[in-house]
PDB file of N, CA and C in Angstrom:
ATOM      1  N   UNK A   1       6.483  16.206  -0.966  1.00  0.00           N
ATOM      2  CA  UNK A   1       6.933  14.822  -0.950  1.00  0.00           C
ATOM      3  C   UNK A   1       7.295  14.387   0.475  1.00  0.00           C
ATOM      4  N   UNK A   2       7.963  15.480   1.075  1.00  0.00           N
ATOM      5  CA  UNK A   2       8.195  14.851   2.402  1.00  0.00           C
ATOM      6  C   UNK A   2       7.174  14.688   3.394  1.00  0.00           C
ATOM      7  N   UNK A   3       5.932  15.628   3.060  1.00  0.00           N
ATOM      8  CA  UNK A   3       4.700  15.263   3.805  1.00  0.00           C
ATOM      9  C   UNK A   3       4.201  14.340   3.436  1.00  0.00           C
ATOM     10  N   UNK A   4       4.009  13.624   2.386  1.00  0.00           N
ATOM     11  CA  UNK A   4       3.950  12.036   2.648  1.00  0.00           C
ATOM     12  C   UNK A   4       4.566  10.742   2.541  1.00  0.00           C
ATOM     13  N   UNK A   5       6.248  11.027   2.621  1.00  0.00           N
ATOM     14  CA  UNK A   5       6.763  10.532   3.376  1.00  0.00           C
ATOM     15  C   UNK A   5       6.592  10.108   5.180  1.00  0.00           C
ATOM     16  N   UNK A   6       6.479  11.459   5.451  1.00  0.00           N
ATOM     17  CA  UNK A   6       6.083  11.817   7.101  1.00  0.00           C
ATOM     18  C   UNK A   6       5.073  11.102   7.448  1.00  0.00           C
ATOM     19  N   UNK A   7       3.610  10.803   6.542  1.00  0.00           N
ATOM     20  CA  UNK A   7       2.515   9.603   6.888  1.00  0.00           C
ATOM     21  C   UNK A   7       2.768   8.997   6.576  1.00  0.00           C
ATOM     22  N   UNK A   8       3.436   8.213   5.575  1.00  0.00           N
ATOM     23  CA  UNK A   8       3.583   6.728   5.861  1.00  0.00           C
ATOM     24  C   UNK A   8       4.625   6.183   6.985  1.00  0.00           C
ATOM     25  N   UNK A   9       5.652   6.529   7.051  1.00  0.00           N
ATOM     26  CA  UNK A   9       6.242   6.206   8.533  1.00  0.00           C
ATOM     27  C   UNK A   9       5.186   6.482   9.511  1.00  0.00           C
ATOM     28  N   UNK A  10       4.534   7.234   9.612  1.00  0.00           N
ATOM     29  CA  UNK A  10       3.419   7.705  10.993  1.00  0.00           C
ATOM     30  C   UNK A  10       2.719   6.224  10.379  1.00  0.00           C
ATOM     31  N   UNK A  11       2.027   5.846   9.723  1.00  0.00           N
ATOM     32  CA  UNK A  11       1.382   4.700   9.605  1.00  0.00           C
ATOM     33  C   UNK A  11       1.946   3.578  10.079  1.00  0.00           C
ATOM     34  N   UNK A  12       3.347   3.529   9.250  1.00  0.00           N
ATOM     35  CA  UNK A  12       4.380   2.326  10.128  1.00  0.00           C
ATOM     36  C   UNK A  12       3.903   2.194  11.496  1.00  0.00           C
ATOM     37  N   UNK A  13       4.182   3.447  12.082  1.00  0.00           N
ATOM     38  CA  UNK A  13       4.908   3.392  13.658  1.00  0.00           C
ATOM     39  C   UNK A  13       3.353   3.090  14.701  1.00  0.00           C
ATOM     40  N   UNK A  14       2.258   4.058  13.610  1.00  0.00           N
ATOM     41  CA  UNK A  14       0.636   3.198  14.283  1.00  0.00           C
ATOM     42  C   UNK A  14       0.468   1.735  13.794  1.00  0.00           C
ATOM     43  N   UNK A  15       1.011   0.936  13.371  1.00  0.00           N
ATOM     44  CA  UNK A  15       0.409  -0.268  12.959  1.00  0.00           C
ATOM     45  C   UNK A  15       1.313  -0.851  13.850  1.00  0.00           C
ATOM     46  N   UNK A  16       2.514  -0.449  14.164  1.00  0.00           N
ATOM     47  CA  UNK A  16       3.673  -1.665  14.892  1.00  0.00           C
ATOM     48  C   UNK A  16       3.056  -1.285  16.736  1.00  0.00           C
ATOM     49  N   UNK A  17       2.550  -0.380  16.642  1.00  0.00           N
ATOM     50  CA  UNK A  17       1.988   0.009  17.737  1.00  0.00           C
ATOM     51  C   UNK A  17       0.703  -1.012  18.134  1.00  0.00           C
ATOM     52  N   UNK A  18      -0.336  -0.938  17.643  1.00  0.00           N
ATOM     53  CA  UNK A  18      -1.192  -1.387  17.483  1.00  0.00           C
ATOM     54  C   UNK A  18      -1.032  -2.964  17.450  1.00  0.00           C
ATOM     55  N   UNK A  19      -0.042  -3.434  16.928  1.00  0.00           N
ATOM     56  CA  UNK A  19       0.091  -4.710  16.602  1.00  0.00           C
ATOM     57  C   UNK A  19       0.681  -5.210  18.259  1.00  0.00           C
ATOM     58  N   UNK A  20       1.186  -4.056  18.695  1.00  0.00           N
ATOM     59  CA  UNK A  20       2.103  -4.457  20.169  1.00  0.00           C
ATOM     60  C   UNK A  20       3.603  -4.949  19.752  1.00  0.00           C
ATOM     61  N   UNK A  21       4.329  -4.677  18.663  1.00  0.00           N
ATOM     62  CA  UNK A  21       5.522  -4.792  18.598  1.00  0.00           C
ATOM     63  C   UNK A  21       6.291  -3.779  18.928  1.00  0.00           C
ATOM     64  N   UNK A  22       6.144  -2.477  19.216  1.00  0.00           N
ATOM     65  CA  UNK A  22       6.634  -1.867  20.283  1.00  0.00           C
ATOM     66  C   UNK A  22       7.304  -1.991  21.329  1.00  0.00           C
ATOM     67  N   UNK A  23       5.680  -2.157  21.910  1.00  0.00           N
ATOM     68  CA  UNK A  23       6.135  -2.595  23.675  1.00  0.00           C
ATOM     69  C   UNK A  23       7.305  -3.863  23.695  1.00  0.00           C
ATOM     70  N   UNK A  24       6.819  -4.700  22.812  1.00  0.00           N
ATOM     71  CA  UNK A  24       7.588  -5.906  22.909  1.00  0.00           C
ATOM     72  C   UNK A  24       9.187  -5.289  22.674  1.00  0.00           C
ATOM     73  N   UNK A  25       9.702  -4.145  21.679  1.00  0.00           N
ATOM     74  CA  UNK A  25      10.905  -4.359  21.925  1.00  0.00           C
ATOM     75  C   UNK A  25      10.990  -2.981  22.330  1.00  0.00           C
ATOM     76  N   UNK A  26      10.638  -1.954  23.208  1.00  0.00           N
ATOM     77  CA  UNK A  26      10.358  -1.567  23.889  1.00  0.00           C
ATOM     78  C   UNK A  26      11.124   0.088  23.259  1.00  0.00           C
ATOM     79  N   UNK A  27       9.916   0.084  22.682  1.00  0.00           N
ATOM     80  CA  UNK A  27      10.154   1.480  21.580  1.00  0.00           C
ATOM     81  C   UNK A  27       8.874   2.310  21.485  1.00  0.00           C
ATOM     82  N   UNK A  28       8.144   2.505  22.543  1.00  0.00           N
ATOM     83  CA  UNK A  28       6.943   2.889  22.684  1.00  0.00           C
ATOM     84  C   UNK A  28       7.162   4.391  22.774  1.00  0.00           C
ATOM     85  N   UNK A  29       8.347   4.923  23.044  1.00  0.00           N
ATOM     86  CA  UNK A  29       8.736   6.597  22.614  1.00  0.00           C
ATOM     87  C   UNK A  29       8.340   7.461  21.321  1.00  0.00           C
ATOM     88  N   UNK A  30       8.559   5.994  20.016  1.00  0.00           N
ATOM     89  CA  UNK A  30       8.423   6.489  19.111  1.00  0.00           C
ATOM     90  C   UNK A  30       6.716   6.748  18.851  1.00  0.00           C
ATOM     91  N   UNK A  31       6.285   6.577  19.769  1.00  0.00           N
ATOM     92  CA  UNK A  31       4.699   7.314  19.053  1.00  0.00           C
ATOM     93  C   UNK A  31       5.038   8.847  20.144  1.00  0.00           C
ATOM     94  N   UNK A  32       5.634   9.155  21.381  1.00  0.00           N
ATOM     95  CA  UNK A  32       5.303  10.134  21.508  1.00  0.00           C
ATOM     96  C   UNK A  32       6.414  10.920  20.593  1.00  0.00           C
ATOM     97  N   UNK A  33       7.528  10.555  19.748  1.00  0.00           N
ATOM     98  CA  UNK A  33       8.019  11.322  18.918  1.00  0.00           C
ATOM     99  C   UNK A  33       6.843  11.868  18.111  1.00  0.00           C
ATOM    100  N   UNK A  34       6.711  11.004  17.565  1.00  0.00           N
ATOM    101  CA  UNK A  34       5.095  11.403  16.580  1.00  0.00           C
ATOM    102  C   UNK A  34       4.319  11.936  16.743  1.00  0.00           C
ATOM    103  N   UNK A  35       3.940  11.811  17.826  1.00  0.00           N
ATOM    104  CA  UNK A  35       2.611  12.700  18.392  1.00  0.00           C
ATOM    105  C   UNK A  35       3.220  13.750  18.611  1.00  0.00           C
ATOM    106  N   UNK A  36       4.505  14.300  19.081  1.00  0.00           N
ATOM    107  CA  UNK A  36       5.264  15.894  19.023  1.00  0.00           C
ATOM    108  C   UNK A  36       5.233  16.289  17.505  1.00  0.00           C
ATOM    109  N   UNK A  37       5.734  15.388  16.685  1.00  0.00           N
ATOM    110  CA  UNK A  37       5.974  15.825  15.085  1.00  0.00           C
ATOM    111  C   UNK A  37       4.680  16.009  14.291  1.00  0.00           C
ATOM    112  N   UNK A  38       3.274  15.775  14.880  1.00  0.00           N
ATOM    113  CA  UNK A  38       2.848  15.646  13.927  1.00  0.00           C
ATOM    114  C   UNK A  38       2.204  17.313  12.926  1.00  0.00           C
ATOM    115  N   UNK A  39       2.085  18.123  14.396  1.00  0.00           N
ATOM    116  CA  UNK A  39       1.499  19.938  14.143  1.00  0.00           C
ATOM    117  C   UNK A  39       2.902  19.883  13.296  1.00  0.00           C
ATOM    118  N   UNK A  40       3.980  20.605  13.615  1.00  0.00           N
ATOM    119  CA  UNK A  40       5.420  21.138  12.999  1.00  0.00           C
ATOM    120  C   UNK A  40       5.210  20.247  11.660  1.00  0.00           C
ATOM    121  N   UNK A  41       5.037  18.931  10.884  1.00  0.00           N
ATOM    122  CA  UNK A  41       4.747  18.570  10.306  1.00  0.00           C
ATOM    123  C   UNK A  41       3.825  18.784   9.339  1.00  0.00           C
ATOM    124  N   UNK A  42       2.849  19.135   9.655  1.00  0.00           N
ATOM    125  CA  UNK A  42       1.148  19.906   8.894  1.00  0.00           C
ATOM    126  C   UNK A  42       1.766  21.286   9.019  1.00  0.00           C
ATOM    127  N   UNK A  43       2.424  22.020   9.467  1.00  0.00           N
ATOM    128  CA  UNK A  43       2.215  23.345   9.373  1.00  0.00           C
ATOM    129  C   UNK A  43       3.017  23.666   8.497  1.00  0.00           C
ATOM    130  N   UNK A  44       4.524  23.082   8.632  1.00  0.00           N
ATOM    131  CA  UNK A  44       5.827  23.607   7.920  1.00  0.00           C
ATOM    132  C   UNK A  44       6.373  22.428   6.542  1.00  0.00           C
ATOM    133  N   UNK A  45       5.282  21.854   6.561  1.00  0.00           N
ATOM    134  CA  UNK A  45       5.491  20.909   5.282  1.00  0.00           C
ATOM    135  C   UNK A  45       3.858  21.104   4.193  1.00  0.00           C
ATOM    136  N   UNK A  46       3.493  21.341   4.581  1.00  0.00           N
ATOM    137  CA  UNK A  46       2.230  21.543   3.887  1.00  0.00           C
ATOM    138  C   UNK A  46       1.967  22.657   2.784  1.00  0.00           C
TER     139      UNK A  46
END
């Protein structure tokens, strides 16, 4: 359950990305959180 929990926030955080609401309030960290979480994520939730 928590592994897909874990993609849909990852979806959130690519669409607000993508959309450029990020940058705009200037939270562009949270994709490299994501991009750190995403292996530890697939490995230890799977």
């Amino acid at each position: 359950m928590l592994f897909y929990a874990f993609y849909l926030i990852a979806g959130v955080i690519l669409f607000l990305h993508f959309n450029g609401w990020l940058r705009r309030n200037n939270l562009e960290w949270l994709m490299l959180v994501l991009a750190a979480a995403v292996f530890p994520v697939v490995i230890f939730l799977k």
